[in-house]
N, C-alpha and C. Protein backbone atom coordinates (compact mmCIF):
# COMPACT_ATOMS: atom_id res chain seq x y z
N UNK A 1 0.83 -1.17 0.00
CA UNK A 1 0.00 0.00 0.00
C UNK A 1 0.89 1.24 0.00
N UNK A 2 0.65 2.12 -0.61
CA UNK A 2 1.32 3.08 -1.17
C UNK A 2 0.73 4.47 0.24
N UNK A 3 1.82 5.09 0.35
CA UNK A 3 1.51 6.73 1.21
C UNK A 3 1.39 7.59 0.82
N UNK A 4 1.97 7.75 -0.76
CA UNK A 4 2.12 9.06 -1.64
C UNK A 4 1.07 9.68 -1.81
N UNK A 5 1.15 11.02 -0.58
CA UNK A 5 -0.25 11.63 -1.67
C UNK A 5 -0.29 12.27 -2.70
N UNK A 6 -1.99 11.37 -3.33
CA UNK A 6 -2.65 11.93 -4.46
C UNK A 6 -2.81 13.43 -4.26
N UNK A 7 -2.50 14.09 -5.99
CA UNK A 7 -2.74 15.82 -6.10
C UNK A 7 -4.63 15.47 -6.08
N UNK A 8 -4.93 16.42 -5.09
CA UNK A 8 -6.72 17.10 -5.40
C UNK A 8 -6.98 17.51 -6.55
N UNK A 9 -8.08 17.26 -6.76
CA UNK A 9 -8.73 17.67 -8.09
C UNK A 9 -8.59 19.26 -8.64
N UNK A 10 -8.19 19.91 -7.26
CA UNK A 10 -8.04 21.64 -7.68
C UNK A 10 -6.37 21.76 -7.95
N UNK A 11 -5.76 20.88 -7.37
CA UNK A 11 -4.05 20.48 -8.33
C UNK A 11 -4.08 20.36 -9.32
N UNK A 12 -4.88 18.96 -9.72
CA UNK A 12 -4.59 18.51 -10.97
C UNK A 12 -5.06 19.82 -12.43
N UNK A 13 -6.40 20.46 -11.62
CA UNK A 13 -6.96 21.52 -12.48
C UNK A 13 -6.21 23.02 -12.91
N UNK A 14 -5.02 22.95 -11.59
CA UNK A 14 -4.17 24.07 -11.77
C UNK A 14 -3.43 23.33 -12.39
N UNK A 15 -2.60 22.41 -12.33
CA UNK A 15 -1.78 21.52 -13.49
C UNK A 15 -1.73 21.75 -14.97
N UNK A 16 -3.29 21.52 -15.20
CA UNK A 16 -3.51 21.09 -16.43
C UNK A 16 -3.83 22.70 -17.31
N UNK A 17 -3.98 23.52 -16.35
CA UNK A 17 -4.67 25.45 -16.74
C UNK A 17 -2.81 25.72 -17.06
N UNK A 18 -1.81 25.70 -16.50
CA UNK A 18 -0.55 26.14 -16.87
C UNK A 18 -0.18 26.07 -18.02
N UNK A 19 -0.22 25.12 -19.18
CA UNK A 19 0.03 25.25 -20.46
C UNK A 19 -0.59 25.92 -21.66
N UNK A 20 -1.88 25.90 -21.08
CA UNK A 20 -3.14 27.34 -21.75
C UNK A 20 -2.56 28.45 -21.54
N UNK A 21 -2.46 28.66 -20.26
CA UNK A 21 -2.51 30.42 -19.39
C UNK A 21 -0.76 30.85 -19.92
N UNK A 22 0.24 29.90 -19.75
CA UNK A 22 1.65 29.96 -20.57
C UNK A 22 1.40 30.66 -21.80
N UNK A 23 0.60 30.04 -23.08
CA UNK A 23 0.43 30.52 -24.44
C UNK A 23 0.02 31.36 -24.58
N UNK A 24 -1.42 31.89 -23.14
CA UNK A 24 -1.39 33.18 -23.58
C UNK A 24 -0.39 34.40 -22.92
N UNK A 25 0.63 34.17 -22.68
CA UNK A 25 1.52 34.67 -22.25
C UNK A 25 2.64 35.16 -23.48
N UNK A 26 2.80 33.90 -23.78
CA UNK A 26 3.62 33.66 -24.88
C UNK A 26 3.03 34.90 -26.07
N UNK A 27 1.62 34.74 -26.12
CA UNK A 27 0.93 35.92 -27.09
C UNK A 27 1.47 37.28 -26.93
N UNK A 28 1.41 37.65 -25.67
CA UNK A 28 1.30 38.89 -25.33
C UNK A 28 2.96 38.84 -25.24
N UNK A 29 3.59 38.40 -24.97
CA UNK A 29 5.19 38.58 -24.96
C UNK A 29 5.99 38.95 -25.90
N UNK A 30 5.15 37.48 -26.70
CA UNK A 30 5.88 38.06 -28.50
C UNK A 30 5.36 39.46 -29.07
N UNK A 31 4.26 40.12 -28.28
CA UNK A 31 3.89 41.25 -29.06
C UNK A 31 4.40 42.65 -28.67
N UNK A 32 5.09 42.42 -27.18
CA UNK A 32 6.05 43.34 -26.61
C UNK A 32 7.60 43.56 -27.45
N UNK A 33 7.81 42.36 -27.17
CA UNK A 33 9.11 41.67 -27.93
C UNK A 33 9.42 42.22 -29.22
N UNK A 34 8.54 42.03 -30.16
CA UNK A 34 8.25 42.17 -31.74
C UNK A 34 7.92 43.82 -31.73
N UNK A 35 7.65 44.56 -31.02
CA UNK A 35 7.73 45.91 -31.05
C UNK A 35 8.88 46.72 -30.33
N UNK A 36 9.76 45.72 -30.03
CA UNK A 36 11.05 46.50 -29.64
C UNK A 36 12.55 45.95 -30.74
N UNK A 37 11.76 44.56 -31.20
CA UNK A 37 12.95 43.98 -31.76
C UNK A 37 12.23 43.59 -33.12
N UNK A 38 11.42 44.63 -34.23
CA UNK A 38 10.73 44.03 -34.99
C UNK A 38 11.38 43.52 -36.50
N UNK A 39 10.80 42.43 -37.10
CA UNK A 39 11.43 41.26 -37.99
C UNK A 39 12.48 40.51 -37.55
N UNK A 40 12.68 40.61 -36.75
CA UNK A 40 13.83 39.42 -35.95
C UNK A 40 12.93 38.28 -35.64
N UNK A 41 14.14 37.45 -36.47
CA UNK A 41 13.63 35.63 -36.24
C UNK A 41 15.20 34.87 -35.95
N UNK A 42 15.33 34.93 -34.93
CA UNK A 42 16.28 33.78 -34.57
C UNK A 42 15.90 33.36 -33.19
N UNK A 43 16.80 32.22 -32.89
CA UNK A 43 16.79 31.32 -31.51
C UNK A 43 16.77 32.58 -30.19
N UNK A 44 17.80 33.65 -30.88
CA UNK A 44 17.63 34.39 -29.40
C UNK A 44 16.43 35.14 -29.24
N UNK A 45 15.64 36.16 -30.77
CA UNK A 45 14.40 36.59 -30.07
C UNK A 45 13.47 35.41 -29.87
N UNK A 46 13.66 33.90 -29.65
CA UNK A 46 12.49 33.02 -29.30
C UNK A 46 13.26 33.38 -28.05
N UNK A 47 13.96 33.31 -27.75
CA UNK A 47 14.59 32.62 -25.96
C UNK A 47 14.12 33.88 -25.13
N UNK A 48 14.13 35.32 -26.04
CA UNK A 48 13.68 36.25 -25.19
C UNK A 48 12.27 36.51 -25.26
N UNK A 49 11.43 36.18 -26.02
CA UNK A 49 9.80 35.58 -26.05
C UNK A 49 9.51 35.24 -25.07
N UNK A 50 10.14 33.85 -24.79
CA UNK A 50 10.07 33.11 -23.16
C UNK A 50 10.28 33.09 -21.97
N UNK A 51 11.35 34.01 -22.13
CA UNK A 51 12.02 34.76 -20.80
C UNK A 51 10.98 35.67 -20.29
N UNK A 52 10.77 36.30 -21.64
CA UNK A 52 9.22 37.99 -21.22
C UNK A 52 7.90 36.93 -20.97
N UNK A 53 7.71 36.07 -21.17
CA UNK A 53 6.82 35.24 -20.89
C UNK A 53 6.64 35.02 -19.60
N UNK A 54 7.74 34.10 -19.27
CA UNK A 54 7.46 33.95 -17.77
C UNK A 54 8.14 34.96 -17.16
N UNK A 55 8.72 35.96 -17.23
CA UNK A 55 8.49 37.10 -16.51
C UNK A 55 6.72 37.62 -16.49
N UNK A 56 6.40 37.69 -17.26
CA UNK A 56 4.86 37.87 -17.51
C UNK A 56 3.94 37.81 -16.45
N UNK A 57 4.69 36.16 -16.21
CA UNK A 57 3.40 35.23 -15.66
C UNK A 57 3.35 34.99 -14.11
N UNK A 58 5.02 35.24 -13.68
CA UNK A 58 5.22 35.10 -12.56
C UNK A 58 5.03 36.55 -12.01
N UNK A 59 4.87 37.56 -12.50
CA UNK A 59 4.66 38.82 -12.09
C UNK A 59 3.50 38.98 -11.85
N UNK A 60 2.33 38.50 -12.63
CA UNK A 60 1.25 38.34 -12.38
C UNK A 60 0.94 37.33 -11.10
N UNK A 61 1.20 36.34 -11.02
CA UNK A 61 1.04 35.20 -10.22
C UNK A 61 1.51 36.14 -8.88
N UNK A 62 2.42 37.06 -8.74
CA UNK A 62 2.95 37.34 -7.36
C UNK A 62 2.01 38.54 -7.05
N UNK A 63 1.09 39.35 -8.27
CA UNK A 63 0.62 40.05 -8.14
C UNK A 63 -0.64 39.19 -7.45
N UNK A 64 -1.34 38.33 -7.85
CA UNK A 64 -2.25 37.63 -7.00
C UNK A 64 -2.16 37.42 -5.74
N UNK A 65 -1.26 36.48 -5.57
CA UNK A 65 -0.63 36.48 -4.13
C UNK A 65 -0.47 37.68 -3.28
N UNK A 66 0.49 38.62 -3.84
CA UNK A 66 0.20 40.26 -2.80
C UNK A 66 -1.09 40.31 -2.55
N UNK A 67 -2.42 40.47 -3.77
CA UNK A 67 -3.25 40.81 -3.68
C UNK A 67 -3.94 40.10 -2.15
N UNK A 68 -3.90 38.83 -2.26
CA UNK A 68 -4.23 37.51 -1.45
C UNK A 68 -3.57 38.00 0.13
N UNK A 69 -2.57 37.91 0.35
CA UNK A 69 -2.37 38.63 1.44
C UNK A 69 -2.67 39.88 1.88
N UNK A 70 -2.78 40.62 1.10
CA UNK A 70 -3.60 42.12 1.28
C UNK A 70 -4.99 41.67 1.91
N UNK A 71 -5.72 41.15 1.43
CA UNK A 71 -7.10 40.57 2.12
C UNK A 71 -6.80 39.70 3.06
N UNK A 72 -6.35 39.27 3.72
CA UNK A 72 -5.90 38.37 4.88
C UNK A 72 -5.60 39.45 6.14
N UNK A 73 -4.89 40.25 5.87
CA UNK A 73 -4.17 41.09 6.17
C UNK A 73 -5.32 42.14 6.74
N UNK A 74 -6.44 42.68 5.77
CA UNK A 74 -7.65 43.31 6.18
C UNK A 74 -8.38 42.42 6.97
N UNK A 75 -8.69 41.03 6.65
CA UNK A 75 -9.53 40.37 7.50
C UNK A 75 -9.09 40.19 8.78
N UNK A 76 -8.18 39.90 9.08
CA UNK A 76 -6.88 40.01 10.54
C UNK A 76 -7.43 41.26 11.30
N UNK A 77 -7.02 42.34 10.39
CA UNK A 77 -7.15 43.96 11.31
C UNK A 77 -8.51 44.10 11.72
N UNK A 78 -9.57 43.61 10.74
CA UNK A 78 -11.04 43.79 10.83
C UNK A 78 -11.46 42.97 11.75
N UNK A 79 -10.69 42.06 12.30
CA UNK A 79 -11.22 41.08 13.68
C UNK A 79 -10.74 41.54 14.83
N UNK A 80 -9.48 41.99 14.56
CA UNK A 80 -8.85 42.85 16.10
C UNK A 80 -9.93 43.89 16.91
N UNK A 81 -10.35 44.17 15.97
CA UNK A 81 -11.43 45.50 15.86
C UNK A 81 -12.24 45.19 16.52
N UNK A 82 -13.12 43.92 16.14
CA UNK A 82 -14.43 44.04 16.98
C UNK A 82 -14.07 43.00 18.56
């Protein structure tokens, strides 16, 4: 009998949303990219596509998170209160 835990169904669903939510990253990257470096096609403007990509994504993602603690943070102060 095995101990490993199984990912939850809201894992597996964030799992499987990362390679969608990536591309559209990838969209919006190449269109930053392509207006600073325009008709360039080689390996390096792909590598910097991907780089602005997940810069993109993780900027966003941390922007959630701040956001997420910001409300934690109010709900905390708003209980001291009463």
């Amino acid at each position: 009998m095995s101990t490993v835990n199984q990912p939850t169904a809201a894992q597996r669903q964030r799992k499987n949303d990362i390679p969608e939510q990536f591309y559209e990253w990838i969209v919006e990257a190449r269109k930053l990219v392509n207006q600073h470096f325009p008709n360039e096609i080689s390996s390096a403007h792909n590598a910097m596509v991907i780089e602005t990509a997940k810069s993109m994504m993780m900027m966003h993602k941390l922007g959630e998170i701040e956001m997420a603690i910001n409300d934690i943070v109010f709900e905390l102060d708003d209980r001291e209160e009463t």
